[in-house]
Structures are given as C-alpha cells and as structure tokens.
N, C-alpha and C. Protein backbone atom coordinates (compact mmCIF):
# COMPACT_ATOMS: atom_id res chain seq x y z
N UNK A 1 117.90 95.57 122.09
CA UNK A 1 117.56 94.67 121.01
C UNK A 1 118.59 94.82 119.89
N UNK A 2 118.94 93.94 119.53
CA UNK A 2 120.14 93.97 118.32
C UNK A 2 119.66 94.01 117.12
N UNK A 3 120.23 94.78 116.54
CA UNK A 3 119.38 95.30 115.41
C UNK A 3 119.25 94.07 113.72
N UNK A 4 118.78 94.15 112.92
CA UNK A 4 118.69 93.15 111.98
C UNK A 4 119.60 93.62 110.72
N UNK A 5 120.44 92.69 110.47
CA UNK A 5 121.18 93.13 109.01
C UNK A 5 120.12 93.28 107.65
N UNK A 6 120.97 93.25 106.78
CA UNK A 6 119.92 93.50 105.46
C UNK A 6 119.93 92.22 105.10
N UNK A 7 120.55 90.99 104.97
CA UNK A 7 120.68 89.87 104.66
C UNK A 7 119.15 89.52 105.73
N UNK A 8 119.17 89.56 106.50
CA UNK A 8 118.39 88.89 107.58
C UNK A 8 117.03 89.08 107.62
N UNK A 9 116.86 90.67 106.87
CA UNK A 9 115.52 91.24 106.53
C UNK A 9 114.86 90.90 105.33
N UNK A 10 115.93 90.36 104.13
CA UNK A 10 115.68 89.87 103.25
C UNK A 10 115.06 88.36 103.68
N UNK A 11 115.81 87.68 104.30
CA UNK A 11 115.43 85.97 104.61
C UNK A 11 114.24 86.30 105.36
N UNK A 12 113.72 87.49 106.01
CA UNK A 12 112.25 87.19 106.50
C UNK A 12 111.24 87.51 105.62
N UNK A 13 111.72 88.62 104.47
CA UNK A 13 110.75 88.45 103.11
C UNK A 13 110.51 87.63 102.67
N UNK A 14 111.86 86.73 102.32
CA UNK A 14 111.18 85.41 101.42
C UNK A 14 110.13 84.01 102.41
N UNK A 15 110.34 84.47 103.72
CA UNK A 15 109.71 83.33 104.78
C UNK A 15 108.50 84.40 104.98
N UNK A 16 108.02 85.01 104.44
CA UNK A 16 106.45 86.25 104.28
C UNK A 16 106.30 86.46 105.78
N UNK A 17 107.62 86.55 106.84
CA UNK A 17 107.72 86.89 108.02
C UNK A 17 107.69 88.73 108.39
N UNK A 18 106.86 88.96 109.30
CA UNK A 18 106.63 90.22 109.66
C UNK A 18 108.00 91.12 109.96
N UNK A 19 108.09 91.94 109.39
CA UNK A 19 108.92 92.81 110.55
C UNK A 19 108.51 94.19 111.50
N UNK A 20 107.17 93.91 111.28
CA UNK A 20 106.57 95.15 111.96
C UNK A 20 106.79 95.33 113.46
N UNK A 21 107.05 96.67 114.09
CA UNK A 21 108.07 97.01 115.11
C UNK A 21 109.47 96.94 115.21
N UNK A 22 110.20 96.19 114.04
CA UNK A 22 111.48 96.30 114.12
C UNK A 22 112.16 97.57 113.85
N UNK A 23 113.29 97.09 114.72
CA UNK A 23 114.19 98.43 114.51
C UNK A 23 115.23 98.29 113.64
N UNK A 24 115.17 99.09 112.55
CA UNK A 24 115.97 99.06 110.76
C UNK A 24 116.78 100.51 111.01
N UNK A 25 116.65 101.24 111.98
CA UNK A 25 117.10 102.51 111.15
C UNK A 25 118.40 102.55 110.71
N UNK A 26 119.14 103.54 109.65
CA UNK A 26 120.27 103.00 109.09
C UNK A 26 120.47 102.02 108.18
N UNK A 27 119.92 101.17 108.21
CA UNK A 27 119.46 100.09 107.19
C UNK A 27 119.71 100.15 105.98
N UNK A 28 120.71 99.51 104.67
CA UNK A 28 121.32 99.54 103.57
C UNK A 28 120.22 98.59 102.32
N UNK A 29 119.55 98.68 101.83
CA UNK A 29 118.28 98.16 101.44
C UNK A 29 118.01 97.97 100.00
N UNK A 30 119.42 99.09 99.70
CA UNK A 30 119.42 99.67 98.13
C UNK A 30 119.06 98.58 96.80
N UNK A 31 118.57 98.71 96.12
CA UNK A 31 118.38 97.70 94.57
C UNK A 31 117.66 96.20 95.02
N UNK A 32 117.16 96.17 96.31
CA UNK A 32 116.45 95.12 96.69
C UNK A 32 115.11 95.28 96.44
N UNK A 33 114.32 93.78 96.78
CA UNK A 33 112.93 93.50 96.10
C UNK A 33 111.74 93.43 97.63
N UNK A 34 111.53 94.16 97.99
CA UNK A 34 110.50 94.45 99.34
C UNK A 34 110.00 93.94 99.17
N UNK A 35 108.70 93.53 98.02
CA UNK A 35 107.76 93.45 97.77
C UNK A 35 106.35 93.03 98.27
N UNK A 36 105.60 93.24 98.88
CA UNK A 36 104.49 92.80 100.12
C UNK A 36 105.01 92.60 100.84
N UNK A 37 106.22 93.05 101.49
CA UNK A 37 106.57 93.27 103.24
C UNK A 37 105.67 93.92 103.86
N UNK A 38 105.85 93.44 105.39
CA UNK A 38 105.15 94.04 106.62
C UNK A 38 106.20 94.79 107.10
N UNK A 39 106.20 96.13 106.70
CA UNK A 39 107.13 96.72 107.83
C UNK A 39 106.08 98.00 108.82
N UNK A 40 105.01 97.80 108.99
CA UNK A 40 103.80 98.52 109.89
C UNK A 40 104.86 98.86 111.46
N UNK A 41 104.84 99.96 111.68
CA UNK A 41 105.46 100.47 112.56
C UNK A 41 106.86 100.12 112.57
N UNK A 42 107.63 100.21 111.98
CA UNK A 42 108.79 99.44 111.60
C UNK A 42 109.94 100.75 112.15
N UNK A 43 110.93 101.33 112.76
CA UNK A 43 111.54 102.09 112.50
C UNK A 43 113.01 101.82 111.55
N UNK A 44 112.85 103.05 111.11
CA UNK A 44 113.31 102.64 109.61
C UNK A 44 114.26 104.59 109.53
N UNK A 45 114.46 105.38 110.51
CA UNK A 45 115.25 106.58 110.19
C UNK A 45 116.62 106.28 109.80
N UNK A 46 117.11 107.24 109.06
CA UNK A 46 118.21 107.25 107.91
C UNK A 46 118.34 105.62 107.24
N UNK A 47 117.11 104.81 106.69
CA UNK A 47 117.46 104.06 106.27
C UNK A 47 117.61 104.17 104.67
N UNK A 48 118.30 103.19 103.44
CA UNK A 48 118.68 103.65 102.65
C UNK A 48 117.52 102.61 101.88
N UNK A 49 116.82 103.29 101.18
CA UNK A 49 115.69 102.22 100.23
C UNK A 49 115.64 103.03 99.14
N UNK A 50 116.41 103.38 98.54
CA UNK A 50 116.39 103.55 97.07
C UNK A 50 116.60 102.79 96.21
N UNK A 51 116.22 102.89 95.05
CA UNK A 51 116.24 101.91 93.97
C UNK A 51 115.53 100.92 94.26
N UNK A 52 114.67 100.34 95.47
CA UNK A 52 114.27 99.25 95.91
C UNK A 52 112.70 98.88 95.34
N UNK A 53 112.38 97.97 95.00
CA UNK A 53 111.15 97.42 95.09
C UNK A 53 110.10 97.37 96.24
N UNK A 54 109.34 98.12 96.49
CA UNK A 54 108.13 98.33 97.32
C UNK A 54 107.43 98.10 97.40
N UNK A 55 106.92 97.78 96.02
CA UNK A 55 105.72 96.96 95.65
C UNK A 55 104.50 96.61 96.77
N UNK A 56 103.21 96.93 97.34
CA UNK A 56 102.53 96.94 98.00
C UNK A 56 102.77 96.40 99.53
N UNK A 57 103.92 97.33 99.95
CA UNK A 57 104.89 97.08 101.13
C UNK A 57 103.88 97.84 101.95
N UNK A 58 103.40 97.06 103.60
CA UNK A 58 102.73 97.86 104.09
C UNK A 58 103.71 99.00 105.33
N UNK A 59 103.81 100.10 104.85
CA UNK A 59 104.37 100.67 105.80
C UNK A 59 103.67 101.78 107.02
N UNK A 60 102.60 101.04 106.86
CA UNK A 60 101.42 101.94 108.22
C UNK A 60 102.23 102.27 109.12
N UNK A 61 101.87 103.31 109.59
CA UNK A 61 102.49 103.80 111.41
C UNK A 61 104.46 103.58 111.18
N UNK A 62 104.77 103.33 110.10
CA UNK A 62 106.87 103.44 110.45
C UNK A 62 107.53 104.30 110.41
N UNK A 63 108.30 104.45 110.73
CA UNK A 63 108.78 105.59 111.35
C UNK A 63 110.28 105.99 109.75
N UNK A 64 109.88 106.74 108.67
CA UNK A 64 110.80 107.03 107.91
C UNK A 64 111.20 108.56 107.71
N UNK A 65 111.93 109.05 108.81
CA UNK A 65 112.69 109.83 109.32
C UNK A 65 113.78 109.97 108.49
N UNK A 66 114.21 110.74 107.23
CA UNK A 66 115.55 111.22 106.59
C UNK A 66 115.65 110.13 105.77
N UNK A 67 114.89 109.11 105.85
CA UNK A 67 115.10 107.95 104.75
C UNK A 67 115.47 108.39 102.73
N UNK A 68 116.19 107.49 102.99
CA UNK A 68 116.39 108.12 101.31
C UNK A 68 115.11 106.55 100.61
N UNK A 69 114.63 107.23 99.69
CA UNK A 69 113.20 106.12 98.68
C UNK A 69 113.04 106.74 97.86
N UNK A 70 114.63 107.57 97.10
CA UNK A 70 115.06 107.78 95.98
C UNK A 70 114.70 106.66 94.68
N UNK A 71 113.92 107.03 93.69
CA UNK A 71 113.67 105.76 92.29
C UNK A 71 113.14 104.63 93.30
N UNK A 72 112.55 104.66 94.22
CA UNK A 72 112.02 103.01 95.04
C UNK A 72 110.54 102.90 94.17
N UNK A 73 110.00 101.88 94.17
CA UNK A 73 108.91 101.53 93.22
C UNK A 73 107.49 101.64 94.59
N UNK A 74 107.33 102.24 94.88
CA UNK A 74 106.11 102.24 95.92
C UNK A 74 105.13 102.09 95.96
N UNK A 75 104.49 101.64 94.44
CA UNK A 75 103.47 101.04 93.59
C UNK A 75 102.61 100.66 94.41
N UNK A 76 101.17 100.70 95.33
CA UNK A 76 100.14 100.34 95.48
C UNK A 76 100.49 99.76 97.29
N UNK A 77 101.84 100.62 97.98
CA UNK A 77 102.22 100.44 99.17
C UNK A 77 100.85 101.32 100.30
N UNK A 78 100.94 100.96 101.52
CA UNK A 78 100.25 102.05 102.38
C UNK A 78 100.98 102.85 102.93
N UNK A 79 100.94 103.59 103.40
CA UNK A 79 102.23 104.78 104.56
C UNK A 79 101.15 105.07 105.06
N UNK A 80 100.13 104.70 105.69
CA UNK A 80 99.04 105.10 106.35
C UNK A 80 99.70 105.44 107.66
N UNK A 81 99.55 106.97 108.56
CA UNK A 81 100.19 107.52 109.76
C UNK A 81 101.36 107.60 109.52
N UNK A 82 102.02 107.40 108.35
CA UNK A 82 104.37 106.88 108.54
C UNK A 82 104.85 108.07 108.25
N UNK A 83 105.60 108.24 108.92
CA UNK A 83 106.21 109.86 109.31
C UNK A 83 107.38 109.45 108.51
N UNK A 84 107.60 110.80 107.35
CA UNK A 84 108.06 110.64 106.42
C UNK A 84 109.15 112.11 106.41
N UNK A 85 109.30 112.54 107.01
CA UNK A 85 109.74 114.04 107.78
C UNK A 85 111.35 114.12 106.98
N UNK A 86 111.45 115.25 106.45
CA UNK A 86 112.87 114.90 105.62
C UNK A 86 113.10 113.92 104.75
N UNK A 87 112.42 113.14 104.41
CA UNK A 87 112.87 111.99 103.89
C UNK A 87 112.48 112.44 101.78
N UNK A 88 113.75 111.81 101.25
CA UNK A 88 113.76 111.74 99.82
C UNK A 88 113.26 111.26 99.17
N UNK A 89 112.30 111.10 98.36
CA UNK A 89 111.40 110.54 97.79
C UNK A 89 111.70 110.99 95.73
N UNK A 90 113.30 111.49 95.28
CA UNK A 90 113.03 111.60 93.74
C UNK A 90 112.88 110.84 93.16
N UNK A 91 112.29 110.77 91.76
CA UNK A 91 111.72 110.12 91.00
C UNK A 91 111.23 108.71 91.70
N UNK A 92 110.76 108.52 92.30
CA UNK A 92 109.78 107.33 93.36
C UNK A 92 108.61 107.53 92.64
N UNK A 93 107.83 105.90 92.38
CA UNK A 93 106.93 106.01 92.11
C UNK A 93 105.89 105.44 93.30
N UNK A 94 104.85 106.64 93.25
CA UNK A 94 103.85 106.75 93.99
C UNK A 94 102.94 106.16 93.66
N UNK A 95 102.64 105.99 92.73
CA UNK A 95 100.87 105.33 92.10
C UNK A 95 100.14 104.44 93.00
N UNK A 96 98.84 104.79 93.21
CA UNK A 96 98.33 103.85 94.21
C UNK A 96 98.33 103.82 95.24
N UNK A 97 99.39 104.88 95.74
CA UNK A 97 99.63 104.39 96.85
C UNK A 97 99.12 105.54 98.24
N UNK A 98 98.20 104.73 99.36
CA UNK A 98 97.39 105.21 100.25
C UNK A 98 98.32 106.02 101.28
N UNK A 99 98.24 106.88 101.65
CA UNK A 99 99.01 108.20 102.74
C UNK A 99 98.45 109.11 103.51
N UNK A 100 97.07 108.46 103.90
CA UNK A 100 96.23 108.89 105.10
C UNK A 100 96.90 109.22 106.18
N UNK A 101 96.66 110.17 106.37
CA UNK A 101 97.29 110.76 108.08
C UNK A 101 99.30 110.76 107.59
N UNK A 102 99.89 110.42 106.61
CA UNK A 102 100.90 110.39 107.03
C UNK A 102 101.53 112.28 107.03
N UNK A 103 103.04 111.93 107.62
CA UNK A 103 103.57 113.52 108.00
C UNK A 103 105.01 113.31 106.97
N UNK A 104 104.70 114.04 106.04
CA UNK A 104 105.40 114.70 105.38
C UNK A 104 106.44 115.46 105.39
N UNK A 105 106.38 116.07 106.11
CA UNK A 105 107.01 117.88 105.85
C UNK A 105 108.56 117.99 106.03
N UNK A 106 109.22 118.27 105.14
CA UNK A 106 110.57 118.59 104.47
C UNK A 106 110.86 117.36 103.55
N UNK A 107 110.04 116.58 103.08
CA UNK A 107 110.33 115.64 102.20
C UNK A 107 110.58 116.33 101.03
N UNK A 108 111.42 115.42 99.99
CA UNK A 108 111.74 116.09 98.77
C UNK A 108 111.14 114.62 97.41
C-alpha cells in the first residue's frame, strides 16, 4: 500500500474523510490543524505531530510508536488502547483527554 503524503492527509481532513487503518508512520504533520480527525488504528510510528492541532482527534487503538506530540494541542482527543511507547509528549496539552487502556512506557 503506498503510503499517504501530508498534503493528502490534510485534503481528507477538510473532506471529514477517515483515515483510520492508514499507514502514516514517518509522517511530517508539524504546525498543522488535525482537528476531529479519525485516525482510530491509524499507524502513525516515528511520525512528527508537534506543534499540531489535535483538537478532539480520535486516536483509539493507533499505533504512536517514538512519535514526537511535542506542544500538540490534544485537548479533549481519545488514545483509547494507542500505544504510545517512547513517544514525546513536552509541553502537550492533555486536558480532557481519555487514555483508557493506552501503553505508555518510555514516553516523555
């Protein structure tokens, strides 16, 4: 499967098109506006979402493996099950936001 640029992931935000199951990892994402995306099972390792708008982005079950979500706004998002393993999280805001079952461990 060929993977999706960032231009391309953006044009399915603004068409409120799913990307859940896609494969992002690597993914350049930086100072962009997510905002109520579907990325539910989405793989998404070493992708770059900092600075980004998150805004009640559902990221149930995705796979964010080493991801940097450095300053990302994550405001009232889910990570319900999203394996978050290594992944950067400074100054990110959390508020609101649901993380049932997700896996953590070496996040910063």
């Amino acid at each position: 499967m060929t993977q999706l640029t960032a231009q391309t992931v953006l044009s399915y935000l603004q068409e409120n098109r799913s990307l859940n199951q896609i494969e992002l990892s690597t993914i350049n994402l930086e100072g962009n506006v997510l905002d109520k995306g579907d990325f539910s099972e989405a793989y998404l390792r070493r992708a770059n979402l900092s600075k980004t708008s998150c805004k009640e982005v559902n990221f149930s079950g995705a796979t964010l493996i080493l991801a940097s979500l450095d300053e990302a706004d994550l405001q009232g998002s889910q990570l319900l099950n999203a394996m978050l393993t290594q992944a950067t999280l400074t100054k990110a805001n959390l508020a609101a936001v649901s993380a049932k079952g997700a896996k953590v461990s070496g996040a910063a």
